[in-house]
Structure formats: C-alpha cells, structure tokens
N, C-alpha and C. Protein backbone atom coordinates (compact mmCIF):
# COMPACT_ATOMS: atom_id res chain seq x y z
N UNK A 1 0.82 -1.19 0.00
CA UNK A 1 0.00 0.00 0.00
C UNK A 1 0.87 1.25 0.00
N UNK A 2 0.42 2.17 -0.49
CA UNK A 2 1.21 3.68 -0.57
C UNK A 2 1.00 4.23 0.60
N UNK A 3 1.96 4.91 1.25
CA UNK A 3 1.54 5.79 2.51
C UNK A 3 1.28 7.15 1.88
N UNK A 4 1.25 8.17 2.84
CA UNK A 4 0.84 9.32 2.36
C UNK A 4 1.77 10.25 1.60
N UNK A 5 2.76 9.42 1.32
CA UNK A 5 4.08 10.72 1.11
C UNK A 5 4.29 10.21 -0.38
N UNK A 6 3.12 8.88 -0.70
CA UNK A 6 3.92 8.19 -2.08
C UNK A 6 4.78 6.82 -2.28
N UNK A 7 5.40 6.42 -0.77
CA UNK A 7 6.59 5.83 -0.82
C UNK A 7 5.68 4.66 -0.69
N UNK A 8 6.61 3.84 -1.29
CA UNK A 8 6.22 2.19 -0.87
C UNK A 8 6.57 1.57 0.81
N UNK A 9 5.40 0.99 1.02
CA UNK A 9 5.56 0.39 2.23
C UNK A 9 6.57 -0.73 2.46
N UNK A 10 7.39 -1.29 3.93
CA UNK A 10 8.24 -2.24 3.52
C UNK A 10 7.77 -3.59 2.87
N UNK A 11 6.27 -3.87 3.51
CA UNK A 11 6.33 -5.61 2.68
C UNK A 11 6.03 -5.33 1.00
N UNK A 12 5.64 -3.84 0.81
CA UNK A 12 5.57 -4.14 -0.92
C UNK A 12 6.95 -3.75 -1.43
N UNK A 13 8.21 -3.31 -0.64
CA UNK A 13 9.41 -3.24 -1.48
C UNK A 13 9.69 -4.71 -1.43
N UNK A 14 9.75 -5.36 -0.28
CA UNK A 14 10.29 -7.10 -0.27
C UNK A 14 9.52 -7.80 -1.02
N UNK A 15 8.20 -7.47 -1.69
CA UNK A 15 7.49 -8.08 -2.25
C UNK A 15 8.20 -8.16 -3.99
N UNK A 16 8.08 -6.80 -4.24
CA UNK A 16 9.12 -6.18 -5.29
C UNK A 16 10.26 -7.52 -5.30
N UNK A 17 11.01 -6.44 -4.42
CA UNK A 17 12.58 -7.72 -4.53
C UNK A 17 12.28 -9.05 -4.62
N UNK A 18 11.06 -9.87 -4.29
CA UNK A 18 11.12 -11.30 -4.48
C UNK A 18 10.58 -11.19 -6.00
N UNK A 19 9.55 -10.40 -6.25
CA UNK A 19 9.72 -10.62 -7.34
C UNK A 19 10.84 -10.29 -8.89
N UNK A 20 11.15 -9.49 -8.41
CA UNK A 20 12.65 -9.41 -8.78
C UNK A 20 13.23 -10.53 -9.15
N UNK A 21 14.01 -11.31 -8.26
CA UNK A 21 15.04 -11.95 -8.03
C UNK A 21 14.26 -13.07 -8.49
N UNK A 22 12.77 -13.66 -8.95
CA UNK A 22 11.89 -15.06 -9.40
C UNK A 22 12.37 -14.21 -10.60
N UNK A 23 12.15 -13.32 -11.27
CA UNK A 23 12.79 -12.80 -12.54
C UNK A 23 13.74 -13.28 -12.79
N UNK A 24 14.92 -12.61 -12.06
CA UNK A 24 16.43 -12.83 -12.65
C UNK A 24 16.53 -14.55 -12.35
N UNK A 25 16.21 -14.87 -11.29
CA UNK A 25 16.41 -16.36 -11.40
C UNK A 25 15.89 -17.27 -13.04
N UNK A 26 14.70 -16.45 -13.37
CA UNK A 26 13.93 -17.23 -14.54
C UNK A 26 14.95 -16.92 -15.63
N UNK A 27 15.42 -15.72 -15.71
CA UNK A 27 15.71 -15.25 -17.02
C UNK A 27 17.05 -16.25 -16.86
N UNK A 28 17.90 -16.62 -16.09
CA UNK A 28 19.13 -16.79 -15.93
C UNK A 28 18.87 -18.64 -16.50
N UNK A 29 17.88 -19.03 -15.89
CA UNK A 29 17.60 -20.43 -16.31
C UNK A 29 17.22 -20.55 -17.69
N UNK A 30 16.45 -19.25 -18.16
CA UNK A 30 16.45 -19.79 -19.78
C UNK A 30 17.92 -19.30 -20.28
N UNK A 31 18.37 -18.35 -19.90
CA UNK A 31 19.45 -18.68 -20.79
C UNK A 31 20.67 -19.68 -20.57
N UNK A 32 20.71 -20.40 -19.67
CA UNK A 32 21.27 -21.11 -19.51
C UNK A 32 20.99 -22.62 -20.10
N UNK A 33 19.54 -22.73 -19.95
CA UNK A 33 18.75 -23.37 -21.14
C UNK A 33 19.23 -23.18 -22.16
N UNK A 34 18.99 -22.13 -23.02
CA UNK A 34 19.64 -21.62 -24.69
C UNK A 34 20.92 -22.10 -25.08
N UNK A 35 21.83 -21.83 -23.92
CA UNK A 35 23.06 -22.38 -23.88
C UNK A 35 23.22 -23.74 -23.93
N UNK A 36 22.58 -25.11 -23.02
CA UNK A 36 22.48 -25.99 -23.36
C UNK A 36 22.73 -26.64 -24.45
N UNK A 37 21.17 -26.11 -25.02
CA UNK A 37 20.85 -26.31 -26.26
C UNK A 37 21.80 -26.43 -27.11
N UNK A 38 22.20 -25.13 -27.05
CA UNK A 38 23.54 -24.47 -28.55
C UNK A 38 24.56 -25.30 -28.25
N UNK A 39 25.12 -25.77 -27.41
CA UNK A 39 26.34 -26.52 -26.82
C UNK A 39 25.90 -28.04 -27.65
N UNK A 40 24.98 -28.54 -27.28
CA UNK A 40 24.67 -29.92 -27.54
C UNK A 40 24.23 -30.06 -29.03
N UNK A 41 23.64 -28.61 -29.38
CA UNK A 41 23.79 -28.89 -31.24
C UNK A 41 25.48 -28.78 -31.73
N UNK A 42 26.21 -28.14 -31.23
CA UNK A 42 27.38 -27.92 -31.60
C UNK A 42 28.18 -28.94 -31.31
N UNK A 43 27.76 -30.04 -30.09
CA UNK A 43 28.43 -31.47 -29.83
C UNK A 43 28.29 -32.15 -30.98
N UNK A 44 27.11 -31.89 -31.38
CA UNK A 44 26.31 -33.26 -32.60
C UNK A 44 27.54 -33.22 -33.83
N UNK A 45 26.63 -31.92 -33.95
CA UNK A 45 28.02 -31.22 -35.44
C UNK A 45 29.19 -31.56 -35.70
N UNK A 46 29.79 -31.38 -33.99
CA UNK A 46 31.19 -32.35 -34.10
C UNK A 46 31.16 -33.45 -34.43
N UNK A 47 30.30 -34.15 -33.53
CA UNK A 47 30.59 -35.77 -33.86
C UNK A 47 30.43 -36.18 -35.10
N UNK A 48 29.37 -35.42 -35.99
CA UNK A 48 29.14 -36.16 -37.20
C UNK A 48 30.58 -35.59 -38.15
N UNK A 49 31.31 -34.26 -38.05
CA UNK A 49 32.35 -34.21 -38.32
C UNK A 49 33.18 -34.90 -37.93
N UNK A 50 33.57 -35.61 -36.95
CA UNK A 50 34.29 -36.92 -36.58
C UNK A 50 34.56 -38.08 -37.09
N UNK A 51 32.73 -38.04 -37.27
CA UNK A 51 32.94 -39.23 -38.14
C UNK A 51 33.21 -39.46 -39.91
N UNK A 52 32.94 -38.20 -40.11
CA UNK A 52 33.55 -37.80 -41.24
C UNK A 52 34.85 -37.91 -41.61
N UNK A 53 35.81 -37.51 -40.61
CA UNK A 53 37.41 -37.69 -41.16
C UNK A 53 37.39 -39.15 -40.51
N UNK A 54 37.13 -39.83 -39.40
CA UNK A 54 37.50 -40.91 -39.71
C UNK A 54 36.98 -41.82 -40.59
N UNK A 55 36.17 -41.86 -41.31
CA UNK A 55 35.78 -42.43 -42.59
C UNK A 55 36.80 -42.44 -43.48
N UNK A 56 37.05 -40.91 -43.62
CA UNK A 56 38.12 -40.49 -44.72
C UNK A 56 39.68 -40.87 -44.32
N UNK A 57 39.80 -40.91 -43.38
CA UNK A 57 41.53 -41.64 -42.90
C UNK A 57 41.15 -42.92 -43.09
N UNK A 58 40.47 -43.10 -43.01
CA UNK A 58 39.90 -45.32 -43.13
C UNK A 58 40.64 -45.67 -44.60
N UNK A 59 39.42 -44.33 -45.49
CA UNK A 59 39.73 -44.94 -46.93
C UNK A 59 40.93 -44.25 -47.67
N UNK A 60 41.70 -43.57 -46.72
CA UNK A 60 43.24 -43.33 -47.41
C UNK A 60 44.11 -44.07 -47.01
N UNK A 61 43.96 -44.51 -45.55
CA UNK A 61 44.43 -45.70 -45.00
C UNK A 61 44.83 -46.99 -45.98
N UNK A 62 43.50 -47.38 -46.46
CA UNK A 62 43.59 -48.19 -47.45
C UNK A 62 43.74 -48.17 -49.01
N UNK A 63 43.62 -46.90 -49.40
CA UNK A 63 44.61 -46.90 -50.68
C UNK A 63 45.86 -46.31 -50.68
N UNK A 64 46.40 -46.09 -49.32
CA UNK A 64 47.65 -45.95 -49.43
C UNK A 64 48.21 -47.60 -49.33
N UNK A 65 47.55 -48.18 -48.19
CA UNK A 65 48.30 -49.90 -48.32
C UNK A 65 47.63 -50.37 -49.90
N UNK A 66 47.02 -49.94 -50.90
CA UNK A 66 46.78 -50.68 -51.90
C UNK A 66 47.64 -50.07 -53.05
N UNK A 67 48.07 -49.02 -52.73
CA UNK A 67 49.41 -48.39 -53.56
C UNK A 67 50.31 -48.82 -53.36
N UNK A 68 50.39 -49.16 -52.20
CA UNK A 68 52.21 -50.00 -51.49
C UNK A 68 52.27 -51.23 -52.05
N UNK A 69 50.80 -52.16 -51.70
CA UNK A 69 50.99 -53.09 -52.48
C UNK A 69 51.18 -53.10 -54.15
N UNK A 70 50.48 -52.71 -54.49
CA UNK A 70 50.58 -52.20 -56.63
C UNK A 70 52.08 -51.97 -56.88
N UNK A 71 53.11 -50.99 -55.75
CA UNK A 71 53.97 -51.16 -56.08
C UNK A 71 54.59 -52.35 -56.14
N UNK A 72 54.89 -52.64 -54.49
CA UNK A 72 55.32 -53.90 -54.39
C UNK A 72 55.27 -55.22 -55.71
N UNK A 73 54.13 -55.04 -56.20
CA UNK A 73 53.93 -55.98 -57.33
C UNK A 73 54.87 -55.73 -58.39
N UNK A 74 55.43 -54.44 -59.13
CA UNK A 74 55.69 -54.04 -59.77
C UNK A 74 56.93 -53.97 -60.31
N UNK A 75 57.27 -53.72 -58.92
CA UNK A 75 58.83 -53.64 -58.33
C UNK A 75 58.81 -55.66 -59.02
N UNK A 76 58.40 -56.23 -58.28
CA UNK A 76 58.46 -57.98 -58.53
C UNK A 76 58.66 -58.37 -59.88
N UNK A 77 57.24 -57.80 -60.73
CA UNK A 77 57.42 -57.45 -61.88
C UNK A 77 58.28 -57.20 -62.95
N UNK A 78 58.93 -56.03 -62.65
CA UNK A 78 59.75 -55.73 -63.09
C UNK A 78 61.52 -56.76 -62.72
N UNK A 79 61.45 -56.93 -61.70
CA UNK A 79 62.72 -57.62 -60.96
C UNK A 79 62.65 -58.89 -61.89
N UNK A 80 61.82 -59.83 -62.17
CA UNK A 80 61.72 -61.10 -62.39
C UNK A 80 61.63 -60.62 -64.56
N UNK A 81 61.67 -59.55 -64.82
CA UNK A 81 61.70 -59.83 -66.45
C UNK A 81 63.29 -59.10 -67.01
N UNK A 82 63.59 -58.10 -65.86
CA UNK A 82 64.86 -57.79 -66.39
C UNK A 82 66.03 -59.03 -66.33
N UNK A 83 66.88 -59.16 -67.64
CA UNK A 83 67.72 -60.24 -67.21
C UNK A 83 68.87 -60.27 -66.29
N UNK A 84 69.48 -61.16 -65.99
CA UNK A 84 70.18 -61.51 -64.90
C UNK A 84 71.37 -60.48 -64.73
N UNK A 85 71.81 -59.86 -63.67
CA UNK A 85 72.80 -58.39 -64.20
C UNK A 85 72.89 -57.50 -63.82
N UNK A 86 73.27 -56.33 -64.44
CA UNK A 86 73.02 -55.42 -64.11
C UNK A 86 71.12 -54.95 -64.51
N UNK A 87 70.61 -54.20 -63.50
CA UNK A 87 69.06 -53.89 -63.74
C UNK A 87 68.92 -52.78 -64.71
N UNK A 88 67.97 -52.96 -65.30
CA UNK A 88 67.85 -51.79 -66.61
C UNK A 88 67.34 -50.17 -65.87
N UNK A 89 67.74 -49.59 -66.96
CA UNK A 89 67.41 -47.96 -66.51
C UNK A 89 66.34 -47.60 -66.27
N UNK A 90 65.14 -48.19 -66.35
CA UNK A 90 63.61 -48.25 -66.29
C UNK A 90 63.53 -49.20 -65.02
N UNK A 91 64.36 -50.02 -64.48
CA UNK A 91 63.92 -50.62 -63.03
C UNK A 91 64.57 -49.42 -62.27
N UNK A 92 65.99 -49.36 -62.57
CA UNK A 92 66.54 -48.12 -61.66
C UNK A 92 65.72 -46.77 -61.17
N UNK A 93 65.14 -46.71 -62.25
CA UNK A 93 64.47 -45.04 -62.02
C UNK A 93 62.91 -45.58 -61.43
N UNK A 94 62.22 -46.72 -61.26
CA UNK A 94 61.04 -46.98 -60.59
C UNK A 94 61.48 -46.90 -59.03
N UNK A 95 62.80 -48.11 -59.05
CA UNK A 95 62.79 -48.02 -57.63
C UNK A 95 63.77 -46.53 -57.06
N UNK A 96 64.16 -46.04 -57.51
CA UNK A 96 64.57 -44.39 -57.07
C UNK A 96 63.05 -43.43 -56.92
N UNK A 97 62.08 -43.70 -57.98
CA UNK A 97 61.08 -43.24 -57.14
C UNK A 97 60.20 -43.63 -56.39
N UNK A 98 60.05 -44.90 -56.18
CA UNK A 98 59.22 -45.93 -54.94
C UNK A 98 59.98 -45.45 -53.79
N UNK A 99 61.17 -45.20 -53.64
CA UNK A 99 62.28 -44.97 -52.46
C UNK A 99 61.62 -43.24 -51.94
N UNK A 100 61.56 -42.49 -53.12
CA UNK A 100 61.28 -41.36 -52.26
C UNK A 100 60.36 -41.68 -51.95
N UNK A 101 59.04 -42.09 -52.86
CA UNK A 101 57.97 -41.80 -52.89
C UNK A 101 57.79 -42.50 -50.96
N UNK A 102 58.50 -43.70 -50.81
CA UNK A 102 58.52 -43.84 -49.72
C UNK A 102 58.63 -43.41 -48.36
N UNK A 103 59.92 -42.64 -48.65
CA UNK A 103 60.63 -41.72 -48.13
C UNK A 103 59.31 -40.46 -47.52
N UNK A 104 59.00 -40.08 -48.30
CA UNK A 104 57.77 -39.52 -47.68
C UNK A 104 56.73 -39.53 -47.29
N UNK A 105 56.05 -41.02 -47.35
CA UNK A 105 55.02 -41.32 -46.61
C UNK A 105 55.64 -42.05 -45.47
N UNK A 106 56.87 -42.05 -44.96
CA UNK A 106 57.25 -42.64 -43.82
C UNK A 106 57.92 -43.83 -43.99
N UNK A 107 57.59 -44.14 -45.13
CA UNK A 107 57.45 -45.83 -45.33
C UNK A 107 58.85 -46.66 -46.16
N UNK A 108 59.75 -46.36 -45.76
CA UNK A 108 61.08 -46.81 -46.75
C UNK A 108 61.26 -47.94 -47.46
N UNK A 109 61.37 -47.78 -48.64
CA UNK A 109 61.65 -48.75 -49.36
C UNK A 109 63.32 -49.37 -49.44
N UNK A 110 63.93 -48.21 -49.33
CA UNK A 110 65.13 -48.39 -49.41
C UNK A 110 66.14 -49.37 -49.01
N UNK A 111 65.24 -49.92 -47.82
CA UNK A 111 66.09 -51.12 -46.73
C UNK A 111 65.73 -52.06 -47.57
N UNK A 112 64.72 -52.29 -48.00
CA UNK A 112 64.38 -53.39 -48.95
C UNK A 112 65.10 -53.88 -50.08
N UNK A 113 65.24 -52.55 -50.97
CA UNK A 113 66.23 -52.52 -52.10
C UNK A 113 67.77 -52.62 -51.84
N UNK A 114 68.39 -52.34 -50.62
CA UNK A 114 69.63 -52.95 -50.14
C UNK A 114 69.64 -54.43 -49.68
N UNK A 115 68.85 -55.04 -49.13
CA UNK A 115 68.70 -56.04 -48.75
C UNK A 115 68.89 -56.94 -49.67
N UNK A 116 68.15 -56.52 -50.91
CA UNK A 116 68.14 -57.72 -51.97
C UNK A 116 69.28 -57.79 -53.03
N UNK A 117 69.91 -56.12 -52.76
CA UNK A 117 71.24 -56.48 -53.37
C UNK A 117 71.08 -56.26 -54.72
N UNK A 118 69.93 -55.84 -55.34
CA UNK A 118 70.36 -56.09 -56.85
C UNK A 118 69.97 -54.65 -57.34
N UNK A 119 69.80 -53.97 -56.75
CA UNK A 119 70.04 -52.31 -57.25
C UNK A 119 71.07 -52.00 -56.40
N UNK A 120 71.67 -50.94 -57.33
CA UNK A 120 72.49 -50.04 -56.59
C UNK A 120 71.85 -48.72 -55.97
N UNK A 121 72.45 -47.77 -55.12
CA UNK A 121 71.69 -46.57 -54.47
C UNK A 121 71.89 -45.92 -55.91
N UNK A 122 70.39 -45.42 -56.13
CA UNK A 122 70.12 -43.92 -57.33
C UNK A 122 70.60 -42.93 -56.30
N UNK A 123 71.37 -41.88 -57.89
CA UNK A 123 72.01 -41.08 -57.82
C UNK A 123 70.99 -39.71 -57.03
C-alpha cells in the first residue's frame, strides 16, 4: 500500500525484490537453457564431423596400403623380367622413385632394395 508521502511500504518493497530476483532467477535459467541447447547442437556437429574424417583416414588408409601393395607388385614385376645383371634404366628409375615416394610417406623402401642387393643406391 502507498503511505501518504507516495513511498512504498516495507512488505511491498520485499514483495518487489522477491519478485525481482523469481525474474532474474527465470531469465538466468532460460538462458542457460539456450546455452544448453547451442552446446549440444554444436556437440552433434562435431561428432558427425568426426565421423567424417575418420571415414576419410579409413579410406586413405587403405589406398595408401593398396598403392604399397601395386607397387610392391611391380617392383616384382619388373625384378623377375629384367635379365640376370646389371638392372635396366627403367627398373633403376622406378625403384629411385618408390624410395622417395617412400621416403615420404614414412614408409622406406630403401632397406628393402639394399637387402636384396640387386640395385644399386640412385644417384
């Protein structure tokens, strides 16, 4: 109730302040709500991006081992038609680039091609 001067009485300022503070409490829960929300769409997003590159490392995964192998064949290939000897300039220059090509996916060929002794190291 108003007294005579205008002013609010004390139980309608505490009345005020509770309602107040059921305000800020509400507002604070929806946005914290909102936030939820946005967080857990933005989890999803990830995951299905997740599963996206690992799909995609799966299937480079495996045409990189199906390139290693193709070489590997090739290299065989080639080893078993050149004749007995010195190796021709067309085996030399495959396995000089199987070696880098190795060389940079981690994967050395090079120990291989010493091992067997029948190339020399490309220049």
């Amino acid at each position: 109730m108003l007294k005579s001067n205008g002013a609010l009485s004390t139980e309608e300022r505490e009345e005020e302040m509770r309602q107040m503070e059921v305000y800020r409490s509400h507002s604070k829960f929806m946005k914290n709500k909102v936030m939820i929300g946005q967080v857990k769409q933005e989890l999803s997003r990830k995951d299905t991006e997740l599963l996206a590159l690992q799909t995609k490392l799966e299937t480079l995964t495996n045409q990189f081992s199906d390139s290693k192998q193709h070489i590997e064949v090739l290299k065989e290939s080639l080893t078993a038609k050149e004749p007995r000897g010195l190796p021709s300039c067309r085996t030399r220059i495959l396995f000089w680039w199987c070696s880098s090509w190795d060389q940079c996916s981690e994967h050395p060929a090079e120990e291989a091609l010493n091992a067997s002794g029948s190339v020399s190291q490309a220049p």
